[in-house]
C-alpha atoms as a PDB file:
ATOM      1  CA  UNK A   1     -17.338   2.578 -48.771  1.00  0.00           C
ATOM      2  CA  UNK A   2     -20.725   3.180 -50.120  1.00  0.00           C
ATOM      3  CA  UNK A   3     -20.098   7.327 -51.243  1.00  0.00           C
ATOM      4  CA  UNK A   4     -16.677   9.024 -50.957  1.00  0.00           C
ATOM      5  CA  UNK A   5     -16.660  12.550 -51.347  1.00  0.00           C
ATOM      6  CA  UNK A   6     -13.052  13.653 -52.123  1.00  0.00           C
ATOM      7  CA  UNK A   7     -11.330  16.884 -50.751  1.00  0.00           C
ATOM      8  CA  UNK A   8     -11.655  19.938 -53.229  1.00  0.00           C
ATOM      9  CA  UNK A   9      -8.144  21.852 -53.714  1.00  0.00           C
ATOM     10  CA  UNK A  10      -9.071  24.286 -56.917  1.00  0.00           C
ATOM     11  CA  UNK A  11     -11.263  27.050 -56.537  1.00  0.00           C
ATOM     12  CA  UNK A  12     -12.649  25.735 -60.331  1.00  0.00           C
ATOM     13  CA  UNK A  13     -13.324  22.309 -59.082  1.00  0.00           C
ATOM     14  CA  UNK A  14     -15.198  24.002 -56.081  1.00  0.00           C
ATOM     15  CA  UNK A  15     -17.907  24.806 -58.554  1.00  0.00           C
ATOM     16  CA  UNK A  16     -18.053  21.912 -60.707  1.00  0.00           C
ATOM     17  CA  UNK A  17     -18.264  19.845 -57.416  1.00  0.00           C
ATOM     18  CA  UNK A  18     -21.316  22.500 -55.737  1.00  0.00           C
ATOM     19  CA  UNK A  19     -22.862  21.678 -59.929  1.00  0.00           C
ATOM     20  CA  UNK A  20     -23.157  18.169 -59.496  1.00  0.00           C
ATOM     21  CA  UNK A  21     -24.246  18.736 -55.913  1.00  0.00           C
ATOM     22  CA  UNK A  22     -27.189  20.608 -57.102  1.00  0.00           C
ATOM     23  CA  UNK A  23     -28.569  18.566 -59.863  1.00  0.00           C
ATOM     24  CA  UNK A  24     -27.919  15.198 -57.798  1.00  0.00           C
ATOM     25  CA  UNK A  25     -29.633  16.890 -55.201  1.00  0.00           C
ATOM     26  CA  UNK A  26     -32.516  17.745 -57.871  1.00  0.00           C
ATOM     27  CA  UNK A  27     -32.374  14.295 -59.440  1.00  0.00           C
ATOM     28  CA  UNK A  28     -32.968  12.599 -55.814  1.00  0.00           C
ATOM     29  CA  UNK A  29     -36.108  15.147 -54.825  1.00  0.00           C
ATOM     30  CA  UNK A  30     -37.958  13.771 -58.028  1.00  0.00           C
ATOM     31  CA  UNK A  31     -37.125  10.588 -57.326  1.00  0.00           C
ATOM     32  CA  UNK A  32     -38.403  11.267 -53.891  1.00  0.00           C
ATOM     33  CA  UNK A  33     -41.241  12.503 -55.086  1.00  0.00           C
ATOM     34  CA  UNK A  34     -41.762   9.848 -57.543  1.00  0.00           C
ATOM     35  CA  UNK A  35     -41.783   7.279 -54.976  1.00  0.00           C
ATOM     36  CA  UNK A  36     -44.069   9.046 -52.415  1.00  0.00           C
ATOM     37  CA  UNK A  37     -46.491   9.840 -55.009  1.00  0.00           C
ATOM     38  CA  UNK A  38     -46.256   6.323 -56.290  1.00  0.00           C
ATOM     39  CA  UNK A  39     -47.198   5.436 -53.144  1.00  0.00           C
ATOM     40  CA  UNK A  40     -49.816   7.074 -52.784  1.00  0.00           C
ATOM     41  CA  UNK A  41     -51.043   6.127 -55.789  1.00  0.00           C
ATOM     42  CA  UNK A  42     -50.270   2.146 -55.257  1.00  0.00           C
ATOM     43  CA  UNK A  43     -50.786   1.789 -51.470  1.00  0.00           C
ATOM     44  CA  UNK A  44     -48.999  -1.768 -51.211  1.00  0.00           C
ATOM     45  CA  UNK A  45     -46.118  -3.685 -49.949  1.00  0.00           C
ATOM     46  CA  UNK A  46     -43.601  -3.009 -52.884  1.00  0.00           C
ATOM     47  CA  UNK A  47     -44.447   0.868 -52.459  1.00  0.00           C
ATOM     48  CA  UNK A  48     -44.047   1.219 -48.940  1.00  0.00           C
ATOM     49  CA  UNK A  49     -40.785  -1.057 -49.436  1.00  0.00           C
ATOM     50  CA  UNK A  50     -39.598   1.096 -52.236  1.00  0.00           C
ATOM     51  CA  UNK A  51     -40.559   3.916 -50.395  1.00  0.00           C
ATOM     52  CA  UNK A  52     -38.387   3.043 -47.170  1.00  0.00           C
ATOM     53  CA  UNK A  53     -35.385   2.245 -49.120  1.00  0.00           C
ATOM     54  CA  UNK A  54     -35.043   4.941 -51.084  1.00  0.00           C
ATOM     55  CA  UNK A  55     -35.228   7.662 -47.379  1.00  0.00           C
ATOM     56  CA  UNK A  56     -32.672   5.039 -45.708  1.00  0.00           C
ATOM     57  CA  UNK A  57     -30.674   5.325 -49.139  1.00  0.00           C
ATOM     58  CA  UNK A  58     -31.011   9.330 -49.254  1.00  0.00           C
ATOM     59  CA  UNK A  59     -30.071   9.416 -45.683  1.00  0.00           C
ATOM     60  CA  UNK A  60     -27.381   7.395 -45.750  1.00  0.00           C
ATOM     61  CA  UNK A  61     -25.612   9.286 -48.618  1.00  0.00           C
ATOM     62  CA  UNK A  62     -26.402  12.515 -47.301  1.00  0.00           C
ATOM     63  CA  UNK A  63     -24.877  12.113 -43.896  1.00  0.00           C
ATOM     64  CA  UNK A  64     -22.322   9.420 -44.983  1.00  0.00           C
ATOM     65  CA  UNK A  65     -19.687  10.992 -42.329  1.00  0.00           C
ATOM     66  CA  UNK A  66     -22.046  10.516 -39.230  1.00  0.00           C
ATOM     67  CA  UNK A  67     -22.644   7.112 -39.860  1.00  0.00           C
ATOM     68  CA  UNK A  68     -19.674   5.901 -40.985  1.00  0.00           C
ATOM     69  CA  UNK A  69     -19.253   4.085 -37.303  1.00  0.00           C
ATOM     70  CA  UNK A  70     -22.867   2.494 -37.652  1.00  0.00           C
ATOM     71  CA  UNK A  71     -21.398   1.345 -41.236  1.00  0.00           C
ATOM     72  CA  UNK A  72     -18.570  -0.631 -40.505  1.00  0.00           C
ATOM     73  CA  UNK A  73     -20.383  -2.264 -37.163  1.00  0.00           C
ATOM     74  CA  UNK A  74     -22.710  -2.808 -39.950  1.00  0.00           C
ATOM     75  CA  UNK A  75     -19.492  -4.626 -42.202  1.00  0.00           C
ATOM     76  CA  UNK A  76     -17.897  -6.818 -39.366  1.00  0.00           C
ATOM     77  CA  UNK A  77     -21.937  -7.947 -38.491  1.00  0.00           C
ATOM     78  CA  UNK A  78     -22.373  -9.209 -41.859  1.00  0.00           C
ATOM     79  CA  UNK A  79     -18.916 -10.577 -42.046  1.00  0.00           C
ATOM     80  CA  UNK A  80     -19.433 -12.266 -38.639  1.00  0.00           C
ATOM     81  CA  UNK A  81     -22.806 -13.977 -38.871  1.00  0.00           C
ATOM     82  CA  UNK A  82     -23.039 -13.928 -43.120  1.00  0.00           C
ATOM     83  CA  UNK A  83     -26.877 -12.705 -42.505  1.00  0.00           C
ATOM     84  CA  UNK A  84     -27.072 -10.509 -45.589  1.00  0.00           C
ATOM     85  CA  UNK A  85     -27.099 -12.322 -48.517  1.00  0.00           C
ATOM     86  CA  UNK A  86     -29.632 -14.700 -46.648  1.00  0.00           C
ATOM     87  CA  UNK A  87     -32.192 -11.869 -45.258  1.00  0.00           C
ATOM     88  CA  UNK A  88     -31.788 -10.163 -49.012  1.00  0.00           C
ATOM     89  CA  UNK A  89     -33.115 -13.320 -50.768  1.00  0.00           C
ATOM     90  CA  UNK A  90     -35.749 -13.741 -48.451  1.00  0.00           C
ATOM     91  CA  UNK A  91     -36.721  -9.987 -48.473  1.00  0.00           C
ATOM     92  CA  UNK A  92     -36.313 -10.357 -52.712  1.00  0.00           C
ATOM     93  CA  UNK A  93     -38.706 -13.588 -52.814  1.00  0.00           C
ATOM     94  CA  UNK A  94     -41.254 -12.422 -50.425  1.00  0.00           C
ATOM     95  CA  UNK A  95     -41.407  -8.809 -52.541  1.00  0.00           C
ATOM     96  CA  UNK A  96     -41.241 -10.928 -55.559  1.00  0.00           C
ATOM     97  CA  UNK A  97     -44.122 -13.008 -54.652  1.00  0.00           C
ATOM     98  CA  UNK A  98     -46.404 -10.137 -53.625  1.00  0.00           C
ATOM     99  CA  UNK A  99     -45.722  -8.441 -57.068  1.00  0.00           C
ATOM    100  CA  UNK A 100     -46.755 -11.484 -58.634  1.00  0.00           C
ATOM    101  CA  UNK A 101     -49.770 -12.124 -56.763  1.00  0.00           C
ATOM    102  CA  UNK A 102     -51.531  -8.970 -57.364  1.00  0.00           C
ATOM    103  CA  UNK A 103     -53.165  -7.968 -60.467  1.00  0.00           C
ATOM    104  CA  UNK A 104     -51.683  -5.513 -62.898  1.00  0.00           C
ATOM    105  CA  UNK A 105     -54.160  -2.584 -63.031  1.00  0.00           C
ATOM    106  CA  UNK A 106     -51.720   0.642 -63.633  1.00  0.00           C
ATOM    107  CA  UNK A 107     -53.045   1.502 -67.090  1.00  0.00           C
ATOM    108  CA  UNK A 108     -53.843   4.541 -68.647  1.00  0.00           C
ATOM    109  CA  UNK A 109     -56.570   5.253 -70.192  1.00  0.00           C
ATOM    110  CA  UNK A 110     -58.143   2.097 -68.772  1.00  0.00           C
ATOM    111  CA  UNK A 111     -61.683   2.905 -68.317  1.00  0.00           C
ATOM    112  CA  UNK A 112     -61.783   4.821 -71.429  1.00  0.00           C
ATOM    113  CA  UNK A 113     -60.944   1.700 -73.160  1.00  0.00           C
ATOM    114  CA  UNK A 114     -63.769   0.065 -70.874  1.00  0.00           C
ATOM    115  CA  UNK A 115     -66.357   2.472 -71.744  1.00  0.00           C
ATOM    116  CA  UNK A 116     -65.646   2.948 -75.467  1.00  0.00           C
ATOM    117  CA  UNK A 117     -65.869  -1.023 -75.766  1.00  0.00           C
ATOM    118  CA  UNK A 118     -69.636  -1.162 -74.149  1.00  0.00           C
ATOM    119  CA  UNK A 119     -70.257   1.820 -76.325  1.00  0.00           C
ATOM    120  CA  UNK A 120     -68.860   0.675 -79.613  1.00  0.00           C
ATOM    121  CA  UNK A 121     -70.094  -3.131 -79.477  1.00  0.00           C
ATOM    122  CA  UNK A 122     -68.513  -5.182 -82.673  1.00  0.00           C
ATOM    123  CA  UNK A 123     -65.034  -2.843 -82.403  1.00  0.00           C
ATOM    124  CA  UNK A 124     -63.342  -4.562 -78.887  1.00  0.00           C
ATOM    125  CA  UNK A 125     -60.878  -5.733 -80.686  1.00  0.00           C
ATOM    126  CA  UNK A 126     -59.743  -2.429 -82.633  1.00  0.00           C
ATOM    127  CA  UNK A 127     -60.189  -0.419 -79.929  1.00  0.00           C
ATOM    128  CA  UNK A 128     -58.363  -2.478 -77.292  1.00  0.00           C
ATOM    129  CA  UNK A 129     -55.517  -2.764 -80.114  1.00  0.00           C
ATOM    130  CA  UNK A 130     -55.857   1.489 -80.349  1.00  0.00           C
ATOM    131  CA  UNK A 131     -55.093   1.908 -76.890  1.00  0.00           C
ATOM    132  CA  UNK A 132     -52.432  -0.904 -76.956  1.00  0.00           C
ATOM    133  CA  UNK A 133     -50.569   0.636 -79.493  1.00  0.00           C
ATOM    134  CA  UNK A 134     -51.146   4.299 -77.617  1.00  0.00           C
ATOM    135  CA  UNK A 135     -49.751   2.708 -74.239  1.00  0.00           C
ATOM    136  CA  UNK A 136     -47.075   0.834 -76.158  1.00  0.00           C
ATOM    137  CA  UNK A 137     -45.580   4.442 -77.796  1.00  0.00           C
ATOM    138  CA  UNK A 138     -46.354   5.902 -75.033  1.00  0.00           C
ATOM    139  CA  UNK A 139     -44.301   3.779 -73.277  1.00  0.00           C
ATOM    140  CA  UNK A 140     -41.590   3.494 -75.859  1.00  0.00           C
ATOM    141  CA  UNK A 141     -40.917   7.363 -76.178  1.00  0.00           C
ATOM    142  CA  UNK A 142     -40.751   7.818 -72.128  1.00  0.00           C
ATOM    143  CA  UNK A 143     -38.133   4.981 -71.987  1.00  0.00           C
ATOM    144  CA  UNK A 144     -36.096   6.716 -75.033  1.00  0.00           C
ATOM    145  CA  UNK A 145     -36.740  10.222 -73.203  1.00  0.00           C
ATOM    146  CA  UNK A 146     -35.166   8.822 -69.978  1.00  0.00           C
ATOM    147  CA  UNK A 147     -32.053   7.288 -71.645  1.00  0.00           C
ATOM    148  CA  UNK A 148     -31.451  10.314 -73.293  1.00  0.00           C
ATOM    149  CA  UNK A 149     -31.617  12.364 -69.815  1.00  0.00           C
ATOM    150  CA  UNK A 150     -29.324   9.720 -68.484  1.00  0.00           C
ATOM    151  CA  UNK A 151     -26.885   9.936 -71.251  1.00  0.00           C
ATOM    152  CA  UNK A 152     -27.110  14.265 -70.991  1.00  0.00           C
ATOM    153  CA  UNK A 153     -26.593  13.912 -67.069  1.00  0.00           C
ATOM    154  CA  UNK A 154     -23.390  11.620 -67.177  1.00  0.00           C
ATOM    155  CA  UNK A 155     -21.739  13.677 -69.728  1.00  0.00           C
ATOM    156  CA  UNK A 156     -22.424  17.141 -68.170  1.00  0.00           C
ATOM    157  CA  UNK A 157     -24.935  18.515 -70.505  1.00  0.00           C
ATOM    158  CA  UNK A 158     -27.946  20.191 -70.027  1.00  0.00           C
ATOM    159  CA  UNK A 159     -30.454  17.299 -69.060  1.00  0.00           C
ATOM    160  CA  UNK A 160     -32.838  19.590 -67.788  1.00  0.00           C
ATOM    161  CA  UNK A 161     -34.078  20.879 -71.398  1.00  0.00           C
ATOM    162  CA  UNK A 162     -34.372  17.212 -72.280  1.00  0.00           C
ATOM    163  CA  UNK A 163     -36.579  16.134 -69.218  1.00  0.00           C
ATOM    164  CA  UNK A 164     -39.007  19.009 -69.782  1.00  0.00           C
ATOM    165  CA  UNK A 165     -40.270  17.581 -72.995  1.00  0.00           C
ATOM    166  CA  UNK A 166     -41.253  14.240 -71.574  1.00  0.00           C
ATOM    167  CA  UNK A 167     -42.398  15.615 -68.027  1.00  0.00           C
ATOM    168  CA  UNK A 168     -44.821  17.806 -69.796  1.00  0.00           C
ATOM    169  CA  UNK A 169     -46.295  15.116 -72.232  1.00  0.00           C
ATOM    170  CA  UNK A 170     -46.066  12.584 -68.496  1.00  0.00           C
ATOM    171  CA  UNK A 171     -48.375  15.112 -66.950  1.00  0.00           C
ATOM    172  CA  UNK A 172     -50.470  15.897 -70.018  1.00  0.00           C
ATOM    173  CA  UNK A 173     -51.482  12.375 -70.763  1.00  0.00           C
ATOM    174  CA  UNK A 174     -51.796  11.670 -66.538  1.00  0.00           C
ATOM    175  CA  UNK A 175     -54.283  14.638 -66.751  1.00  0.00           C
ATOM    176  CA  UNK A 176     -56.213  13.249 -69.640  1.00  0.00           C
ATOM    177  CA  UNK A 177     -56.597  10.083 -67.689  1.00  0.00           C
ATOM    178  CA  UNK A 178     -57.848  11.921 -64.507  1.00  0.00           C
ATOM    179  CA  UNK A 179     -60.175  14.101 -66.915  1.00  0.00           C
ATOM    180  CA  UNK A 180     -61.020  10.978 -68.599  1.00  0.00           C
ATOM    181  CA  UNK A 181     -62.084   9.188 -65.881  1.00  0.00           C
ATOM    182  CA  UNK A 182     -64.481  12.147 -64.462  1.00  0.00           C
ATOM    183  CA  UNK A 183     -66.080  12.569 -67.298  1.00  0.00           C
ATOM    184  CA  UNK A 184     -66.548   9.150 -68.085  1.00  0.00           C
ATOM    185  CA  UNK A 185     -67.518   8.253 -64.588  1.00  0.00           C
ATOM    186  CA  UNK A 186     -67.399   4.563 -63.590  1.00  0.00           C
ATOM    187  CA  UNK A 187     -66.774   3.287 -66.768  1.00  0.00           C
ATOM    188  CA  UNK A 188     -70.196   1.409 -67.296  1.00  0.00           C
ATOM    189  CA  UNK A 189     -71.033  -0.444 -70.840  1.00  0.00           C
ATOM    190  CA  UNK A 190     -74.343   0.788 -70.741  1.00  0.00           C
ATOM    191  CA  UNK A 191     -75.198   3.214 -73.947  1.00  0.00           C
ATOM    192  CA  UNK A 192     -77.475   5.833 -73.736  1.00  0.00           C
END
């Protein structure tokens, strides 16, 4: 079985259960979110992919009684005709393979690094290793953040408190970019 929910017999277990019901329902809306605004962002194959998964996965836990019958036809097809290893692997290439073929272009600060190069001819190389090193902290204290939300969430603390931090730096430096970028326009080299 994918999700069991077992049966609730103490009134005090009753609430712990309808507390982890609320923040796993808050933990899947922002992943939700995350998704459809990554997709929005990155209109491609992996997005939309992601992006079907994770509503099939949400769905699936969230009425895992009413489609427990479509789950084990699901089972006995698998174990009949051994399709799903097979159509994974081809489903995992083919993604694979599209990742790899386009260009990685998600950067922040991007065409602020573009601009201040044309502007500041002589300094590419300190300037491209400035933003490096700002994308590579950046980068490093998000990934720290979110391991220490994990950690808070698994052992019933308070992981709220801890995401704020990070979600409000996330969506300060995502608004620099934005602001960045319209003031800075297309990001031409030309001074002047």
């Amino acid at each position: 079985m994918l999700f069991h929910v077992p049966k609730i017999l103490k009134s005090g277990q009753i609430r712990h259960s309808q507390k982890h019901s609320a923040n796993f329902q808050v933990l899947m809306l922002t992943a939700g979110m995350t998704t459809v605004l990554d997709t929005i962002l990155n209109p491609c194959l992996i997005s939309l992919t992601t992006l079907s998964f994770s509503f099939l996965g949400t769905g699936a836990i969230i009425w895992r009684q009413k489609l427990d019958s479509f789950f084990s036809y699901l089972t006995k097809f698998s174990e009949k005709y051994k399709v799903t290893c097979s159509a994974l692997t081809v489903l995992g290439t083919f993604l694979l393979l599209d990742a790899l073929a386009t260009p990685a272009q998600a950067q922040f600060f991007q065409t602020a690094e573009t601009w201040m190069t044309g502007q500041f001819t002589g300094a590419e190389e300190a300037i491209t290793l400035s933003f490096n090193v700002l994308r590579g902290l950046f980068i490093l204290y998000l990934g720290i953040s979110l391991v220490r939300v994990i950690q808070a969430a698994r052992q019933d603390e308070d992981w709220q408190n801890l995401a704020r931090t990070p979600m409000i730096i996330l969506i300060a430096v995502t608004m620099g970019d934005i602001l960045a970028n319209l003031i800075i326009g297309g990001g031409g080299a030309t001074g002047g």
